[in-house]
PDB file of N, CA and C in Angstrom:
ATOM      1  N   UNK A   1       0.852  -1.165   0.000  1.00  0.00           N
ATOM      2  CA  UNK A   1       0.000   0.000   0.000  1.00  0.00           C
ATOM      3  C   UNK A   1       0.906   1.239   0.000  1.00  0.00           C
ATOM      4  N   UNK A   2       0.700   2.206  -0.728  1.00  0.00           N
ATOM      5  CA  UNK A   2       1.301   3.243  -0.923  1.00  0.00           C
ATOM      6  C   UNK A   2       0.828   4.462   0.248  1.00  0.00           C
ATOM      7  N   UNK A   3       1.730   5.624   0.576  1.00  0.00           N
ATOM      8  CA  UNK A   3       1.674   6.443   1.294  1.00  0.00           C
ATOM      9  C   UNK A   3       0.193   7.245   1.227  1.00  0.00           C
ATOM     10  N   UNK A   4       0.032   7.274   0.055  1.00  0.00           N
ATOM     11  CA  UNK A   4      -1.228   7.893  -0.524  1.00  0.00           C
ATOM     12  C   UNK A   4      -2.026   7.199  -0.040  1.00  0.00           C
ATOM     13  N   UNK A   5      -2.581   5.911  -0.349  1.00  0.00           N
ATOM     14  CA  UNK A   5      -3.613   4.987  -0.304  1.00  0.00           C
ATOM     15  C   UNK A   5      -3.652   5.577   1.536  1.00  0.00           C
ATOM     16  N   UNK A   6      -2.323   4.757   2.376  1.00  0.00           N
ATOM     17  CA  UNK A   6      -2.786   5.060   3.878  1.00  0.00           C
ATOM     18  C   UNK A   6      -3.294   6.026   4.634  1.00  0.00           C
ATOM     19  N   UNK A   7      -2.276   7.451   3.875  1.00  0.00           N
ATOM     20  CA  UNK A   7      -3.466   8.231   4.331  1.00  0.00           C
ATOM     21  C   UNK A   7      -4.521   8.721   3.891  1.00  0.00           C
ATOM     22  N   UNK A   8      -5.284   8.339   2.905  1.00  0.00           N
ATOM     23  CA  UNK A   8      -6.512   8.142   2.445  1.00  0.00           C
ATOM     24  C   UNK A   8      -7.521   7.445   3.050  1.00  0.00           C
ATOM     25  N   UNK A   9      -6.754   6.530   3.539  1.00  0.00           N
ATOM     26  CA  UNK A   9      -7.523   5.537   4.186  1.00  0.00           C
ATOM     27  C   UNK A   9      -7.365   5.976   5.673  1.00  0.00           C
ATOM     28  N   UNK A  10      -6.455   6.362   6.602  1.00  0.00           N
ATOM     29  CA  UNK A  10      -6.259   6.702   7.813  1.00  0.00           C
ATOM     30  C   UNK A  10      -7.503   8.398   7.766  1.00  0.00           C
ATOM     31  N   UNK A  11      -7.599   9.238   6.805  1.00  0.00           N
ATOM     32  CA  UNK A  11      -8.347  10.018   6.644  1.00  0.00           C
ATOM     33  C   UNK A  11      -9.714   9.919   6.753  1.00  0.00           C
ATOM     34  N   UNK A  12     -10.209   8.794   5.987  1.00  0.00           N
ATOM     35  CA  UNK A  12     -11.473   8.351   6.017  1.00  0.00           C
ATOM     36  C   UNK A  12     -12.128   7.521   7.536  1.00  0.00           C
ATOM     37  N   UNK A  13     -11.083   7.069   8.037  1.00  0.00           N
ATOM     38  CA  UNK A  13     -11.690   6.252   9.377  1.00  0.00           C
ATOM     39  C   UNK A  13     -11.182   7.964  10.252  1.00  0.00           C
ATOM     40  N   UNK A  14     -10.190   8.508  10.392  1.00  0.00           N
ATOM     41  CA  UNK A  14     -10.150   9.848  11.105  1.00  0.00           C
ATOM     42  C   UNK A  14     -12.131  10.799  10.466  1.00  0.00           C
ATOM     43  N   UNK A  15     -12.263  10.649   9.584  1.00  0.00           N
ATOM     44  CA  UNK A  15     -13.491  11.547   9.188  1.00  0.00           C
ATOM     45  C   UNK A  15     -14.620  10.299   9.891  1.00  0.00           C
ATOM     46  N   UNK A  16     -14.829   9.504   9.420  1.00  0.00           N
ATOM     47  CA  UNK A  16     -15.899   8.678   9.672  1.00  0.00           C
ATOM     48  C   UNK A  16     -15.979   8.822  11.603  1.00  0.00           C
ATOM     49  N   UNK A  17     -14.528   8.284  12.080  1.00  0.00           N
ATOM     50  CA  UNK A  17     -15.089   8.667  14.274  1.00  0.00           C
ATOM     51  C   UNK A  17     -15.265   9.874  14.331  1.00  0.00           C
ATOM     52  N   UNK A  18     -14.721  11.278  13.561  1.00  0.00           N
ATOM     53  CA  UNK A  18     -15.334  12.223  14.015  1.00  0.00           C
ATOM     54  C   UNK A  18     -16.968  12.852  13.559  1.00  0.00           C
ATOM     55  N   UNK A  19     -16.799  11.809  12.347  1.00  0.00           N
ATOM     56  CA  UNK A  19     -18.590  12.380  12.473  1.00  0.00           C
ATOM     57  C   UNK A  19     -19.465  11.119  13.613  1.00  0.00           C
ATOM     58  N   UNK A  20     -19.131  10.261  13.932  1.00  0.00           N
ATOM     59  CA  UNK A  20     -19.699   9.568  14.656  1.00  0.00           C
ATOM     60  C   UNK A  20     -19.677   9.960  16.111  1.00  0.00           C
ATOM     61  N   UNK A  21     -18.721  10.979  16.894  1.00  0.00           N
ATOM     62  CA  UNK A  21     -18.065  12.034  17.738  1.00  0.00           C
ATOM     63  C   UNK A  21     -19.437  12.595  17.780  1.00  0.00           C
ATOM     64  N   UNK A  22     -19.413  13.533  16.691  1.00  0.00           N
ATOM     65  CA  UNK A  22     -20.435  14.668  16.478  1.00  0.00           C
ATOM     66  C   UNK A  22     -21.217  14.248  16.357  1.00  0.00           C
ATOM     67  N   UNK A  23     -22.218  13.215  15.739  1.00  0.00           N
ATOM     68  CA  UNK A  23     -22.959  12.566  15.923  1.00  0.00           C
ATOM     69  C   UNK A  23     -23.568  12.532  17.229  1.00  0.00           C
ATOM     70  N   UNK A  24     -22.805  11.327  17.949  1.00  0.00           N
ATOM     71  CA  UNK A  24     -23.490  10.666  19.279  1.00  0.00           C
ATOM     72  C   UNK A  24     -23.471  12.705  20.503  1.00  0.00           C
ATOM     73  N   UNK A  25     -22.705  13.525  20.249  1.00  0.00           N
ATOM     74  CA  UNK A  25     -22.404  14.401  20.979  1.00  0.00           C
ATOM     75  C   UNK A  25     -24.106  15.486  20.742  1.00  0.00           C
ATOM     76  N   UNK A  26     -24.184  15.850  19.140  1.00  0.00           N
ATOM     77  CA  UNK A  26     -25.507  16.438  19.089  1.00  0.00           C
ATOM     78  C   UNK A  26     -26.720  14.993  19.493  1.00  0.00           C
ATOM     79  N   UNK A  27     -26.448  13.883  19.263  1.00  0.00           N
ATOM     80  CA  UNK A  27     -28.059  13.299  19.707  1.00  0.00           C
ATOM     81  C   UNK A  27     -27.843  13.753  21.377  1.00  0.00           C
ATOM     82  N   UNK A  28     -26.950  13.623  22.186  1.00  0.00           N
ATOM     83  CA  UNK A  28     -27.017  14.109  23.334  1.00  0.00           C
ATOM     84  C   UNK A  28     -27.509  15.259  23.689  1.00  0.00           C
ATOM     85  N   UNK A  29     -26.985  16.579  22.958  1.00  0.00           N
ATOM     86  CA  UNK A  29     -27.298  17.895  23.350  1.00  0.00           C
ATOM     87  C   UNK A  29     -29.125  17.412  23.023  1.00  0.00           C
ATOM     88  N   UNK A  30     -28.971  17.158  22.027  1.00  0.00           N
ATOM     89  CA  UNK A  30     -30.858  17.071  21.969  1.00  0.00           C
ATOM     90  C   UNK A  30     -31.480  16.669  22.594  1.00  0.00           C
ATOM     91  N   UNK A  31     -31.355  15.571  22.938  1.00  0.00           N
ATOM     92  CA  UNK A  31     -31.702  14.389  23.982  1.00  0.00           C
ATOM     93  C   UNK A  31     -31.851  15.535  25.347  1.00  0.00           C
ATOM     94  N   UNK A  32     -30.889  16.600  25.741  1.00  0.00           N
ATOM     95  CA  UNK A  32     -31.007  17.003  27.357  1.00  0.00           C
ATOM     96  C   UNK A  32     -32.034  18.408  26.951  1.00  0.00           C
ATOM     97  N   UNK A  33     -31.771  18.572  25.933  1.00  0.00           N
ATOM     98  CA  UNK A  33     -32.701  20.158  25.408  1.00  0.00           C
ATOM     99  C   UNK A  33     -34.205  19.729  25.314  1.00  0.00           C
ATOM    100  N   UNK A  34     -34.774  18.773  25.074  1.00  0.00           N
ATOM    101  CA  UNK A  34     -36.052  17.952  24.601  1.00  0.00           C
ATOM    102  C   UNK A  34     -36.251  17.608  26.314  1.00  0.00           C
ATOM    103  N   UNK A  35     -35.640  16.987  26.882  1.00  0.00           N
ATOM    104  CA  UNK A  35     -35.657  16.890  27.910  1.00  0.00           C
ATOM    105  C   UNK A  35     -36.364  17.906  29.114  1.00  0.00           C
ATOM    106  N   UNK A  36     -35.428  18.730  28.708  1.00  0.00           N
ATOM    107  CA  UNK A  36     -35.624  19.821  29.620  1.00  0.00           C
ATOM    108  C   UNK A  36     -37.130  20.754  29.176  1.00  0.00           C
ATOM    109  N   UNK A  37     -37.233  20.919  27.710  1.00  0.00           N
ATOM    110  CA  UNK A  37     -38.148  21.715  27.950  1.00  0.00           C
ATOM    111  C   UNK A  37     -39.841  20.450  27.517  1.00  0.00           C
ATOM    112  N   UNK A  38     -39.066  19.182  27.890  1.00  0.00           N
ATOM    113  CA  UNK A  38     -40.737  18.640  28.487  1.00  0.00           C
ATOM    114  C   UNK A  38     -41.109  18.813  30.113  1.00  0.00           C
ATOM    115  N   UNK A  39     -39.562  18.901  30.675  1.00  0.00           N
ATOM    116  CA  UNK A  39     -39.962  18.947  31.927  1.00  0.00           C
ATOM    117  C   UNK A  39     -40.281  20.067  32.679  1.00  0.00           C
ATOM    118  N   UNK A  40     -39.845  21.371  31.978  1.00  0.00           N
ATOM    119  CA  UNK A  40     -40.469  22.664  32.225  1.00  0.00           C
ATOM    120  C   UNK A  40     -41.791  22.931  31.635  1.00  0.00           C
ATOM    121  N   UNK A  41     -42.256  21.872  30.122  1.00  0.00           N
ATOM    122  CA  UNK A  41     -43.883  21.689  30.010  1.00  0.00           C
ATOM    123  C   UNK A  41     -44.484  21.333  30.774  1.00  0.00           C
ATOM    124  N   UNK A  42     -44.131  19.918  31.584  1.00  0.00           N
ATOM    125  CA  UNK A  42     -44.453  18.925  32.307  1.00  0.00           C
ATOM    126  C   UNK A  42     -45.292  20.241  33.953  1.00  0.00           C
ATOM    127  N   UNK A  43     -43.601  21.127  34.249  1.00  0.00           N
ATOM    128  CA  UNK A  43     -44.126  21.504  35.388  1.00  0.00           C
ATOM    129  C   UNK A  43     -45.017  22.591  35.163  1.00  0.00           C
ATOM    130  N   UNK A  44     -45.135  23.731  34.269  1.00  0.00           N
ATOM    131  CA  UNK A  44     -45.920  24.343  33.877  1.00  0.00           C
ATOM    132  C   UNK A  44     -47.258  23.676  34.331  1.00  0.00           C
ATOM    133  N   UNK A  45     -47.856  22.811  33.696  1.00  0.00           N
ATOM    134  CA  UNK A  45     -49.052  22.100  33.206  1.00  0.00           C
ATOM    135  C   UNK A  45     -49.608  21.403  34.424  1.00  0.00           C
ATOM    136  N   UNK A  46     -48.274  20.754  35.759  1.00  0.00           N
ATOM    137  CA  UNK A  46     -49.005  20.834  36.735  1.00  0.00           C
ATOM    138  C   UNK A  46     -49.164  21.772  38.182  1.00  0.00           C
ATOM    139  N   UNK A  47     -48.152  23.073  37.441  1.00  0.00           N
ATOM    140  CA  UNK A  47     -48.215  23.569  38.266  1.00  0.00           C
ATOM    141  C   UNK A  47     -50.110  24.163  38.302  1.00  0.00           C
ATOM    142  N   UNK A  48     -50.024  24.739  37.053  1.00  0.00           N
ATOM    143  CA  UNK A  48     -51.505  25.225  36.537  1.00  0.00           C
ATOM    144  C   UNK A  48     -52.762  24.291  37.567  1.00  0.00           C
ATOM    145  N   UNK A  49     -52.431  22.815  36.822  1.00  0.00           N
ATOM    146  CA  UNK A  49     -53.482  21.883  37.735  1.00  0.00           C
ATOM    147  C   UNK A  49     -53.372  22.100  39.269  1.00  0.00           C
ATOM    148  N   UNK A  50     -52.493  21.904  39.729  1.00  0.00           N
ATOM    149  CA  UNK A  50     -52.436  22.531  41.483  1.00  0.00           C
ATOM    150  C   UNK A  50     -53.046  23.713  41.701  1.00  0.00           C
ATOM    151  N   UNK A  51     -52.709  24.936  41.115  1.00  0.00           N
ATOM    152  CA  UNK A  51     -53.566  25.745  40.986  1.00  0.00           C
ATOM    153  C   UNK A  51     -55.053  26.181  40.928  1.00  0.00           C
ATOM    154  N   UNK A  52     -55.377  25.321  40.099  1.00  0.00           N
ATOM    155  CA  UNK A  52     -57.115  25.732  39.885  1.00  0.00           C
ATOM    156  C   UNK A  52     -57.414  24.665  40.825  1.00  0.00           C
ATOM    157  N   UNK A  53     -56.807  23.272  41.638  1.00  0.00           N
ATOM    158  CA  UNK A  53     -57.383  23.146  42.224  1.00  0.00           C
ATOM    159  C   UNK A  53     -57.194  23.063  43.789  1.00  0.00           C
ATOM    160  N   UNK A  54     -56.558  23.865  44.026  1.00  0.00           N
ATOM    161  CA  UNK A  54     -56.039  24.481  45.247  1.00  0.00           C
ATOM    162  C   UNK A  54     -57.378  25.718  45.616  1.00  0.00           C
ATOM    163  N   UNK A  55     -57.447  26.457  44.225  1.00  0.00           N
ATOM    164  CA  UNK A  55     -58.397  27.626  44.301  1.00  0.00           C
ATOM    165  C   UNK A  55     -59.649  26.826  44.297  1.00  0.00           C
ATOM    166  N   UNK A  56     -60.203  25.761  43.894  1.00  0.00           N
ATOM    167  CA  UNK A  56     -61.389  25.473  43.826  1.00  0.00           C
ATOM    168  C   UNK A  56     -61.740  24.873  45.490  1.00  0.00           C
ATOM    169  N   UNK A  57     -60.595  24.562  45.742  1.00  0.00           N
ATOM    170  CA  UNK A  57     -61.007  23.813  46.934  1.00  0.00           C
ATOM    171  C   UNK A  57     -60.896  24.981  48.194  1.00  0.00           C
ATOM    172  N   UNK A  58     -60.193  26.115  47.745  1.00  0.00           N
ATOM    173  CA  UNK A  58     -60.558  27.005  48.874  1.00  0.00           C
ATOM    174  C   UNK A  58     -61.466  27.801  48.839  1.00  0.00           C
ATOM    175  N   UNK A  59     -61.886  27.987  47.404  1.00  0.00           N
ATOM    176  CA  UNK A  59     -63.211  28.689  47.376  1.00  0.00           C
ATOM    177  C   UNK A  59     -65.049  27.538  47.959  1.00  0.00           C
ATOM    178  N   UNK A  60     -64.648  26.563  47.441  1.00  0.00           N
ATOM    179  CA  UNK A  60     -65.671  25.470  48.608  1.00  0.00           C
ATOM    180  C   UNK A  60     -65.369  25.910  49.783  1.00  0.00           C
ATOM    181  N   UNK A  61     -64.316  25.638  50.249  1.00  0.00           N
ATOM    182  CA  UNK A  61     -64.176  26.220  52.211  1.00  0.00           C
ATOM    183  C   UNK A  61     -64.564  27.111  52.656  1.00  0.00           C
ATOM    184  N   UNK A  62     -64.242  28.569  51.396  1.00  0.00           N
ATOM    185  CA  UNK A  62     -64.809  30.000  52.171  1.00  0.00           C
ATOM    186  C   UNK A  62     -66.289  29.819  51.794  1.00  0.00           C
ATOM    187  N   UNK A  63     -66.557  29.259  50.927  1.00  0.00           N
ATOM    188  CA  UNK A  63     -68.393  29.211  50.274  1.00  0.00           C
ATOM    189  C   UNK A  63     -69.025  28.721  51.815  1.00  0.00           C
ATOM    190  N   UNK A  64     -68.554  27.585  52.270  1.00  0.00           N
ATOM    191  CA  UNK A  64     -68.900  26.639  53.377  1.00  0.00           C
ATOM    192  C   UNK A  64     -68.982  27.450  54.523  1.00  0.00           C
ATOM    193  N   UNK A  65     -67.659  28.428  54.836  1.00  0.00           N
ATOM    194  CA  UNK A  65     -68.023  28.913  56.250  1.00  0.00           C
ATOM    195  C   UNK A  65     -68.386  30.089  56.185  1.00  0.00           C
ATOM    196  N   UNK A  66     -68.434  30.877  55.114  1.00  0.00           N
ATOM    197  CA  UNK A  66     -69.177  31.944  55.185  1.00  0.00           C
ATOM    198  C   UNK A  66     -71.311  31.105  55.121  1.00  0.00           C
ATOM    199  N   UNK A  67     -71.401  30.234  54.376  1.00  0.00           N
ATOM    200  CA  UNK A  67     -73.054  30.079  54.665  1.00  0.00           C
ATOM    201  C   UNK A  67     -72.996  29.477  55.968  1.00  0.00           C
ATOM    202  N   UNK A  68     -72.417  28.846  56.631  1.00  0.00           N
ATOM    203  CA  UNK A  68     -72.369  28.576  58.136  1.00  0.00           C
ATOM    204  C   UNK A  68     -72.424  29.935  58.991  1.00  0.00           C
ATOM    205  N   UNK A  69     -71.697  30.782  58.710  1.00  0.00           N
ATOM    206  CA  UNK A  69     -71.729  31.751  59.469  1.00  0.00           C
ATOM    207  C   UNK A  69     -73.100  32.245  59.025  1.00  0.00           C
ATOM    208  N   UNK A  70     -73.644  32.789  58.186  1.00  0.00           N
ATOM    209  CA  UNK A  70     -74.695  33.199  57.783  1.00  0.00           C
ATOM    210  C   UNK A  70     -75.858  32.586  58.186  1.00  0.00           C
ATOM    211  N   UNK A  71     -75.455  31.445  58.118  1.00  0.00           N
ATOM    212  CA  UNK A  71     -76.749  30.185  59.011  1.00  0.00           C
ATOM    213  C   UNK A  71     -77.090  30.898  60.754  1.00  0.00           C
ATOM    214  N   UNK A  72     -75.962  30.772  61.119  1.00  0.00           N
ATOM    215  CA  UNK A  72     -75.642  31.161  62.602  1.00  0.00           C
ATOM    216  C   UNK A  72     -76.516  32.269  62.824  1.00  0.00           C
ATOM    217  N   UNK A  73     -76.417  33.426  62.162  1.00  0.00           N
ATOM    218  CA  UNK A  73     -76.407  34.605  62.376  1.00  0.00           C
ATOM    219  C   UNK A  73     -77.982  34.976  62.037  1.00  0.00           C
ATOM    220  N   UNK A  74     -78.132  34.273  60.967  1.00  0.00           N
ATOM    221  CA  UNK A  74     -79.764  33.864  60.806  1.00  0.00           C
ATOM    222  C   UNK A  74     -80.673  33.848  61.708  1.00  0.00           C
ATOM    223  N   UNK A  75     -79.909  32.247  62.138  1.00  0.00           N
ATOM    224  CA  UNK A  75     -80.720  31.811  63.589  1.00  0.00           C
ATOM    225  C   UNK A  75     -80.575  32.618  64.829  1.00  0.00           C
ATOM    226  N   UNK A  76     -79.852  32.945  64.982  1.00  0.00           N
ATOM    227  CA  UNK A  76     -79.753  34.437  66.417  1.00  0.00           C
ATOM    228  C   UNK A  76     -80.421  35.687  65.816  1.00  0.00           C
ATOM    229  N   UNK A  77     -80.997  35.597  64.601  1.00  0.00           N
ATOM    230  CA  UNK A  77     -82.065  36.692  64.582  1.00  0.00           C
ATOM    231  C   UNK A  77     -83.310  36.791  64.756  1.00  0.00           C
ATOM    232  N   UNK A  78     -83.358  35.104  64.254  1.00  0.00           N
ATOM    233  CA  UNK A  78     -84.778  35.176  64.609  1.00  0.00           C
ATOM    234  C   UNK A  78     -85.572  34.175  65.886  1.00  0.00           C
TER     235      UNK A  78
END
């Protein structure tokens, strides 16, 4: 094999691991970027759900003791 041929050939396996380098290196970056912004969807979406039902359930409580109180106050009027 001639000087040429080897590094032709030492060129092509040097090109071929570095695109396989770059390769496996961007499926990674993607892999943590996809990642991340499902899990900032993820918390968004339940933060929201905690939310409305945090508020629903405290608006039942104040609904509840304000007509209790109102009950009360009823009955000591009349």
């Amino acid at each position: 094999m001639t000087d040429r041929q080897t590094d032709g050939q030492t060129d092509r396996q040097t090109d071929r691991q570095t695109d396989r380098q770059t390769d496996r290196q961007t499926d990674r970056q993607t892999d943590r970027q996809t990642d991340r912004q499902t899990d900032r969807q993820t918390d968004r979406q339940t933060d929201r759900q905690t939310d409305r039902q945090t508020d629903r359930q405290t608006d039942r409580q104040t609904d509840r003791q304000t007509d209790r109180l109102t009950d009360r106050q009823t009955d000591r009027q009349t």
